[in-house]
N, C-alpha and C. Protein backbone atom coordinates (compact mmCIF):
# COMPACT_ATOMS: atom_id res chain seq x y z
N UNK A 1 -24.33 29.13 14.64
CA UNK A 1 -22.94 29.37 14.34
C UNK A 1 -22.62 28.89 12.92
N UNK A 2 -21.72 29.50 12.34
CA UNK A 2 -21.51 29.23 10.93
C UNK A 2 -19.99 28.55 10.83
N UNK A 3 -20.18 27.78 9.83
CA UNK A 3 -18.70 26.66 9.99
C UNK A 3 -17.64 27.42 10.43
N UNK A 4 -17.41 28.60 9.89
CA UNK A 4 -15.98 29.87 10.11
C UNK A 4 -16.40 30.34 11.28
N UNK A 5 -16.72 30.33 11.89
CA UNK A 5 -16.91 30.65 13.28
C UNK A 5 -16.68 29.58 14.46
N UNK A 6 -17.13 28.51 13.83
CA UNK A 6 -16.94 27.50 15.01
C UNK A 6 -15.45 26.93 14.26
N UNK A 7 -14.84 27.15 13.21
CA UNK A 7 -13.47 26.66 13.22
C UNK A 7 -12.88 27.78 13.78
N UNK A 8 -12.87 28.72 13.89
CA UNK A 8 -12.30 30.10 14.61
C UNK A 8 -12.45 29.62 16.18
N UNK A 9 -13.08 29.35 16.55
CA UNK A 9 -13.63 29.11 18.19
C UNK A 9 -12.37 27.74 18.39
N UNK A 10 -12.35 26.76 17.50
CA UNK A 10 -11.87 25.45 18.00
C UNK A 10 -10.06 26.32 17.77
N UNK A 11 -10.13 26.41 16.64
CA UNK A 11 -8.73 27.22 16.54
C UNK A 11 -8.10 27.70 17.57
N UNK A 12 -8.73 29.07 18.10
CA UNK A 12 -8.53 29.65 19.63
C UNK A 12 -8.28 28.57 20.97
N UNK A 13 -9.03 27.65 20.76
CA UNK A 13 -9.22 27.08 21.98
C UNK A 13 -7.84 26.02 22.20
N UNK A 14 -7.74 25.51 21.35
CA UNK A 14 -6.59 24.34 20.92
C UNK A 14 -5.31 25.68 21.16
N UNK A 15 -5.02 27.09 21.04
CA UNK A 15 -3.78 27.70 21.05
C UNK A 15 -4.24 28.30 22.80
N UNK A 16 -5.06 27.59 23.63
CA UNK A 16 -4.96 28.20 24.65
C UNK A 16 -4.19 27.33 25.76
N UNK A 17 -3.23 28.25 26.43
CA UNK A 17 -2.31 27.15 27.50
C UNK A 17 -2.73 26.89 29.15
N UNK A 18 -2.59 25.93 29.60
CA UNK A 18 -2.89 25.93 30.71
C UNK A 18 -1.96 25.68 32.02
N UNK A 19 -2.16 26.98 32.71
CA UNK A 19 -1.15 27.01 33.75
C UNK A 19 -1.27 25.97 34.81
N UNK A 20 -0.25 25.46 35.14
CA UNK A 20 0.19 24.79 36.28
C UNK A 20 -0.16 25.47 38.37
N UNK A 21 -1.04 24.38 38.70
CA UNK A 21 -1.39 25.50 40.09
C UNK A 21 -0.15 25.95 41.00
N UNK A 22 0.99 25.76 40.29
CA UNK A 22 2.30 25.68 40.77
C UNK A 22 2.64 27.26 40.04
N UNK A 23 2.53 27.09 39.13
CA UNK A 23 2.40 28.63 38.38
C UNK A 23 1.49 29.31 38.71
N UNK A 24 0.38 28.88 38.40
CA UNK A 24 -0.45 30.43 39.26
C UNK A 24 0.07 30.83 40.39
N UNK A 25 0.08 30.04 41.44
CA UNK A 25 0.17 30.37 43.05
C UNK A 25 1.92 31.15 42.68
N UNK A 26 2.71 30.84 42.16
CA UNK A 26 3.90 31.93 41.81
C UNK A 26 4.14 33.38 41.43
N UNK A 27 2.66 33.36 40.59
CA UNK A 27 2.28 34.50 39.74
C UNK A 27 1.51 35.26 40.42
N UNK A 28 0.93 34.39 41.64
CA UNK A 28 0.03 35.50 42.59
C UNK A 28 1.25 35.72 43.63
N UNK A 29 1.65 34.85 44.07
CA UNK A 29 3.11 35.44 45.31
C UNK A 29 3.39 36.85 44.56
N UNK A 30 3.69 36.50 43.29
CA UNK A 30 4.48 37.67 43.06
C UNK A 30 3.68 39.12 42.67
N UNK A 31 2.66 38.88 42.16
CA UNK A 31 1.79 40.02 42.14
C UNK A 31 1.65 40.63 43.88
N UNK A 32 1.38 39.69 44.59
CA UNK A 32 1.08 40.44 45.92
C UNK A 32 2.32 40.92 46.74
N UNK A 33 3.96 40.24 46.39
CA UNK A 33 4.66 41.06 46.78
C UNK A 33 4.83 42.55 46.18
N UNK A 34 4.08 42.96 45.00
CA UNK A 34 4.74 44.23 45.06
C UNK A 34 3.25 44.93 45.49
N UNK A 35 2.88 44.86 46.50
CA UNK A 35 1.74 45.23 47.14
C UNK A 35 2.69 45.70 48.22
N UNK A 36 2.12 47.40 49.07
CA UNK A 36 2.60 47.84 50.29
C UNK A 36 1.38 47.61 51.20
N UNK A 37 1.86 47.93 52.22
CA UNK A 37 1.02 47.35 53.85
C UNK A 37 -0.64 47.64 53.43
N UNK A 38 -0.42 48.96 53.06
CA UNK A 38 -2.00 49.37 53.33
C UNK A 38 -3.17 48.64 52.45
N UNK A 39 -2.08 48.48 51.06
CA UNK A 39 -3.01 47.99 49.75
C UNK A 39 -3.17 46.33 50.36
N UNK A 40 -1.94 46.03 50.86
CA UNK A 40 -2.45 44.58 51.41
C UNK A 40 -3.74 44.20 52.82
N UNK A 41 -3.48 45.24 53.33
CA UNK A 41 -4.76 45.88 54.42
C UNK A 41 -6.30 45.59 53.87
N UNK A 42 -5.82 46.66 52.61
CA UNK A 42 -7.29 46.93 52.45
C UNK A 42 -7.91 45.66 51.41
N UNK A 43 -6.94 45.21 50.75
CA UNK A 43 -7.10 43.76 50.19
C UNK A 43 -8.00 42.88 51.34
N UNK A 44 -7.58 42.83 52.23
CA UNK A 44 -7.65 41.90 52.75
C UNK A 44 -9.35 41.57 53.32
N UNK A 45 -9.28 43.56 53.96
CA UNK A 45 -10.84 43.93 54.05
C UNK A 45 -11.97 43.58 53.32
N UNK A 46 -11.62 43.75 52.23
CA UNK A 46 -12.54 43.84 50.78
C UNK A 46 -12.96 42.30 50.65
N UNK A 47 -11.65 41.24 50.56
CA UNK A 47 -12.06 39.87 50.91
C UNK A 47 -12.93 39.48 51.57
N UNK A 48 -12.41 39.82 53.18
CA UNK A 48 -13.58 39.54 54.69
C UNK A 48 -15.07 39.66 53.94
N UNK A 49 -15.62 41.03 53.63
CA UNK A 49 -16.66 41.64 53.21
C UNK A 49 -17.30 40.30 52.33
N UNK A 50 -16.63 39.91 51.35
CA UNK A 50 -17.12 39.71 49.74
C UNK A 50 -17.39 37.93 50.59
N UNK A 51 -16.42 37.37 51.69
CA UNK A 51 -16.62 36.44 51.72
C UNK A 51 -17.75 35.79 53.08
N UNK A 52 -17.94 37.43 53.68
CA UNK A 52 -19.41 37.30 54.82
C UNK A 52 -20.11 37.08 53.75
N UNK A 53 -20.46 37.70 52.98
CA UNK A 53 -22.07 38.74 52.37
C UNK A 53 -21.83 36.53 50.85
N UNK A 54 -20.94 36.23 50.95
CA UNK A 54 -21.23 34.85 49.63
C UNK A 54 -21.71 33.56 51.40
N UNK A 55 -21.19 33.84 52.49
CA UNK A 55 -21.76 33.05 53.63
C UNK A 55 -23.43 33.65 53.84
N UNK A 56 -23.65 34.59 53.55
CA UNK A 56 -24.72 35.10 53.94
C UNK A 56 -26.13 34.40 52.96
N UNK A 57 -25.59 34.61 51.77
CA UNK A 57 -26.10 34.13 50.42
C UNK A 57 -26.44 32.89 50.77
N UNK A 58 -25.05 31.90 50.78
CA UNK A 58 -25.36 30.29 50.94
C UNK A 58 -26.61 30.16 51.92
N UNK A 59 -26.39 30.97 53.31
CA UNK A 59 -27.22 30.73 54.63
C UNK A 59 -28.52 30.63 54.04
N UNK A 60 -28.79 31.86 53.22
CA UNK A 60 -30.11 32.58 53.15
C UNK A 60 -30.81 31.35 52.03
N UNK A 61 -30.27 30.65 51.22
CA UNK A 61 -30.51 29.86 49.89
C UNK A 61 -30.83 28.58 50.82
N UNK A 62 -29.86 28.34 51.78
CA UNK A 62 -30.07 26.62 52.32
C UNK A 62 -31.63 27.07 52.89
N UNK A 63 -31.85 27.96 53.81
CA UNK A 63 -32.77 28.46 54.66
C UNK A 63 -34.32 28.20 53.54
N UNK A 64 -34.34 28.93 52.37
CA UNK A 64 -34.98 28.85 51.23
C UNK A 64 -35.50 27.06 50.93
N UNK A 65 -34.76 26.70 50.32
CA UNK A 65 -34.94 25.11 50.03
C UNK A 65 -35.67 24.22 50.72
């Protein structure tokens, strides 16, 4: 990295803000209220799926070790 690059990097980083988990969790309420039944349905599906198949992973890794 070259000095202008890593003062560019620190620059960025120092103007970045950090939300409150009080704010996120507001910002997701509100994103998911303007969600209708089905999109919240199929949300929900897609979760189940993503969060068998990361149980499946862990199983298969402890099993491994």
């Amino acid at each position: 990295m070259t000095t202008t690059t890593v003062a560019l990097s620190n620059a960025a980083s120092q103007n970045e803000t950090y939300l409150s988990d009080a704010e996120i969790a507001s910002r997701v309420l509100e994103i998911r209220s303007s969600w209708d039944i089905s999109e919240r349905i199929q949300r929900r599906r897609v979760a189940t799926e993503r969060f068998e198949k990361l149980l499946d992973v862990l199983q298969n890794a402890t099993h491994a070790a």
